[in-house]
Every structure is written in structure tokens, then in C-alpha cells.
Protein backbone atom coordinates (compact mmCIF):
# COMPACT_ATOMS: atom_id res chain seq x y z
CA UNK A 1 26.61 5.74 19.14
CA UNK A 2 27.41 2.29 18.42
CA UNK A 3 24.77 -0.83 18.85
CA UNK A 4 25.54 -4.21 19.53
CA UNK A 5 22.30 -6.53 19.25
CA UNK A 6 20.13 -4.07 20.40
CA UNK A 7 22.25 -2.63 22.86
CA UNK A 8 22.72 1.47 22.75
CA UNK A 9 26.27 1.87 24.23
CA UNK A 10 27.24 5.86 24.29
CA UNK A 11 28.62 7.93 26.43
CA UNK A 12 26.09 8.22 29.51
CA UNK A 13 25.72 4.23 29.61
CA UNK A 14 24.57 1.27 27.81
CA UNK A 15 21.11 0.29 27.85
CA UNK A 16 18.45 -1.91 25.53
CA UNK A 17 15.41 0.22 26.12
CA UNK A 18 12.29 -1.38 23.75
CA UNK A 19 8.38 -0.13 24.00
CA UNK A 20 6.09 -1.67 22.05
CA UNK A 21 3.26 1.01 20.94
CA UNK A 22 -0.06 0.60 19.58
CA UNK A 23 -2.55 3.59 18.40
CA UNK A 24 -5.84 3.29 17.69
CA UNK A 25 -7.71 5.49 14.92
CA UNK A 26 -10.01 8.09 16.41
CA UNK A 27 -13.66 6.36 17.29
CA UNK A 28 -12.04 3.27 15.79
CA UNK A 29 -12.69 4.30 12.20
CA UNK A 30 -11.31 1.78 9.71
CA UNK A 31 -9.90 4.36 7.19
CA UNK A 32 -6.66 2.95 6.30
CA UNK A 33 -6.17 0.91 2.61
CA UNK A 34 -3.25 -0.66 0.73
CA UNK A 35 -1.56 2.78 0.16
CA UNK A 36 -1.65 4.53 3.17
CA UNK A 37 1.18 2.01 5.37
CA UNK A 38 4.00 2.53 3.52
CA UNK A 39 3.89 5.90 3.63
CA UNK A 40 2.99 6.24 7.68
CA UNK A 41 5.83 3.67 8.44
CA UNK A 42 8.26 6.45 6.35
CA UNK A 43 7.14 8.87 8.11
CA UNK A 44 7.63 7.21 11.55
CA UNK A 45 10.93 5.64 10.89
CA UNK A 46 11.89 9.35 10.06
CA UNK A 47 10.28 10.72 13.44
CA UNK A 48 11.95 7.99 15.61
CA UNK A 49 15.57 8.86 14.00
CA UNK A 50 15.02 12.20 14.59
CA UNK A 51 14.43 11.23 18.45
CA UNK A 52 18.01 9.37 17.91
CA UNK A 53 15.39 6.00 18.20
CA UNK A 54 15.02 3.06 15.70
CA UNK A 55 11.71 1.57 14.61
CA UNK A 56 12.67 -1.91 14.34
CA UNK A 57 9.19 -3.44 13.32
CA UNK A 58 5.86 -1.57 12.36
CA UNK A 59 2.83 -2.87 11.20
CA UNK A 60 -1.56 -2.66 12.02
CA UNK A 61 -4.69 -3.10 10.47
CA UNK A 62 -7.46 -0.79 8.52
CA UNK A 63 -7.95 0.68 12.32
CA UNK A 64 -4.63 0.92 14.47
CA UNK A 65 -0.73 0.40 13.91
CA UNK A 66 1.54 -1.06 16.07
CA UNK A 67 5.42 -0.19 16.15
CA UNK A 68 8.28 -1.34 18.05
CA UNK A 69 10.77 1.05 18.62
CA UNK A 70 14.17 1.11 20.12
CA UNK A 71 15.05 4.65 22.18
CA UNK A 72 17.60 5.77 24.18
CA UNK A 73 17.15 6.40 27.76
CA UNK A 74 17.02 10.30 27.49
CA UNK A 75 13.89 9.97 25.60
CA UNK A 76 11.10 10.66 27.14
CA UNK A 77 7.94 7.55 26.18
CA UNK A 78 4.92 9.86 26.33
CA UNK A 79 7.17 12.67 24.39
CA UNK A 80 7.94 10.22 21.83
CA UNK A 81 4.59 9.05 21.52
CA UNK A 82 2.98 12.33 21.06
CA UNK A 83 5.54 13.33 18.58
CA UNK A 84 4.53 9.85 16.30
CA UNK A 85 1.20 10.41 16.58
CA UNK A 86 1.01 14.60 15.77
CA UNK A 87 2.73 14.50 13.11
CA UNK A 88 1.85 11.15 11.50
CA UNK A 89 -1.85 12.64 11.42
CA UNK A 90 -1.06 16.19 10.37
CA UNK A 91 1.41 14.79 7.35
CA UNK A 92 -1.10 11.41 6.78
CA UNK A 93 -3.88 13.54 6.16
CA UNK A 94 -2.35 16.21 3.91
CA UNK A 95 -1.16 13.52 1.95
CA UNK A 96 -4.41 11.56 1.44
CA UNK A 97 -6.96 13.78 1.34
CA UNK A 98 -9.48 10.81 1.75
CA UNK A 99 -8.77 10.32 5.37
CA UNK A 100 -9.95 14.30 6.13
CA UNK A 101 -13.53 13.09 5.88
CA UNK A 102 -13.54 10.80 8.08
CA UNK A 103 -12.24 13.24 10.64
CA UNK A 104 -14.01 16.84 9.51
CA UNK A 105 -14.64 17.70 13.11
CA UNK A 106 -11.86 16.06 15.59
CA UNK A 107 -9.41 16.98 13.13
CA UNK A 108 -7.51 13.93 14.63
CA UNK A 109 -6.47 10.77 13.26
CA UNK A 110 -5.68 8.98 16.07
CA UNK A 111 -7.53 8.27 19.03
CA UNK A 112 -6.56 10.26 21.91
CA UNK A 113 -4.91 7.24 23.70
CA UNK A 114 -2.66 4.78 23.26
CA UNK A 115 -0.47 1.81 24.65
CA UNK A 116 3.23 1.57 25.26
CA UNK A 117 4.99 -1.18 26.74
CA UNK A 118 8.23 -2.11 27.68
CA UNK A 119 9.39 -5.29 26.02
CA UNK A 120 12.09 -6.43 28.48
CA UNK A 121 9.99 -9.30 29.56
CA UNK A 122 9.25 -10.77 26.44
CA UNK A 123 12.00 -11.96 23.52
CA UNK A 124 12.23 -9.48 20.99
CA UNK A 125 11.57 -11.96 18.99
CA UNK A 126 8.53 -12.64 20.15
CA UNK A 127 6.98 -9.61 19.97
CA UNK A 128 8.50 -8.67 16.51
CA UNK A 129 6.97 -11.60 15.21
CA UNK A 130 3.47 -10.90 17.07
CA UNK A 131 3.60 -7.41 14.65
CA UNK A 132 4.41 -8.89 11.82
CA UNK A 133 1.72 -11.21 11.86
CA UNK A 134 -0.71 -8.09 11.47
CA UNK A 135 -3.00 -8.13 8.47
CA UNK A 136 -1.15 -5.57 6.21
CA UNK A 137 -2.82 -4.41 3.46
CA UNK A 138 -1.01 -5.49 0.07
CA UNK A 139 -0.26 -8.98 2.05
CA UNK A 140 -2.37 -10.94 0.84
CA UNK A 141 -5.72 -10.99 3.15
CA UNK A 142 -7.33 -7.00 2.81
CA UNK A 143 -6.34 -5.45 6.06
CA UNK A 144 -8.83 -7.24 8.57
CA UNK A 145 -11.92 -6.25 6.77
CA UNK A 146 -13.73 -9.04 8.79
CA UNK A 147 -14.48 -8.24 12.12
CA UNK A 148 -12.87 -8.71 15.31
CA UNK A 149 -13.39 -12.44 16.52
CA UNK A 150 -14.08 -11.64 20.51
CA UNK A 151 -14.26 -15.54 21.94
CA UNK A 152 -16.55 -18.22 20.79
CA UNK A 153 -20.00 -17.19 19.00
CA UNK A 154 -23.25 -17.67 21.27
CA UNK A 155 -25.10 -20.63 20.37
CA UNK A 156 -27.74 -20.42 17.88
């Protein structure tokens, strides 16, 4: 299948089909450290060729991950997305046995919902740069370990 810019041509049809997807670590949990996004964006980038997608940016924070991923029209979002996040927690936490205790019970990495959306109204470039701009551990700043800034602080 050949890809001009972003555009899938193939045999169906041509089409530039980009979701921008964001999951969230079960009960919001910060587990994730320097090591651990490296690995999960191998791991994804493998899962999304295997769905004949491309993950062209992925990034997140101690407590979720966004990715932006290219797909072709035949694949399914939700299927996709469930795919990405069952096996990203199954293989994260055999690999890193540290992330098990935080999730003894649920057995689940990643929160049980998520958010997908379609980037055709935005630039790509836009939104790539919005994910890279994400506090990645190993960049400098330690993966958002400040908290969330929600508007301006009540006065004193």
C-alpha cells in the first residue's frame, strides 16, 4: 500500500484516516517511570502494524499516554483500541513486575475508558506537536510529578 503525506492509497480507495487516543491508568495511578515508555511505545508501534496502522507520534505522563495513529478505513477504532490497550497491559506488566502491585486486584492497567478522536479538523501538525509536548520521563522535567494545575489557585 503506498502513502503519500499521510494519504493510504490501496486498492479499495484512498483515505487519510487519523485518531488521536488517550488512556488513562486504572484509578489514575501514577505508576509509570523513565523505563517503562520506551518499551510501551515498542510494543504499540508493533500492535498498530499488525492492524496494517502507523503510530506516527506517542507520548504521556506518569498516569496516561497519548498516541496518534494512522489506520486504514477497514479498521475498526474501538477494535483497535482494545487491542492497544489488552495487550500493552498484559505484556507491560509481565515485563515490569513493579506495576503488578499497583494493580493486585483489577488486574488492569488501564482504566476501563478512553478517548479517540478524529484529527481531520485539526493540522496534524498541531496535534503532533500537542503530544510531543508531554512530560516524558528521561526529558528532562520527571514525568509530571507535580500535580495537575486545574485554573487559577483560590485566594489565600
Amino acid at each position: 500500500m503506498a502513502e503519500l503525506a499521510g494519504i493510504r492509497t490501496g486498492r479499495p480507495g484512498v483515505s487519510a484516516m487519523h485518531v488521536h487516543v488517550v488512556f488513562v491508568t486504572k484509578f489514575r495511578h501514577k505508576v509509570f517511570a523513565d523505563r517503562h515508555p520506551t518499551r510501551m511505545e515498542a510494543i504499540m508501534r508493533d500492535l498498530c502494524r499488525d492492524f496494517e496502522a502507523e503510530l506516527v507520534e506517542f507520548n504521556g505522563e506518569n498516569n496516561h499516554v497519548h498516541l496518534l495513529v494512522n489506520f486504514p478505513p477497514k479498521v475498526a477504532v474501538a477494535r483497535l483500541v482494545n487491542s492497544l490497550k489488552g495487550v500493552s497491559s498484559r505484556r507491560l506488566r509481565q515485563e515490569f513486575p513493579d506495576l503488578v502491585r499497583h494493580y493486585y486486584r483489577a488486574n488492569k492497567l488501564w482504566s476501563g475508558s478512553y478517548f479517540a478522536g478524529s484529527v481531520s479538523g485539526a493540522p496534524l501538525s498541531v496535534v503532533k506537536q500537542y503530544i510531543e509536548q508531554q512530560n516524558r520521563p528521561g526529558q528532562g522535567t520527571a514525568w509530571a510529578w507535580r500535580p495537575a494545575q486545574r485554573g487559577p489557585s483560590p485566594p489565600a
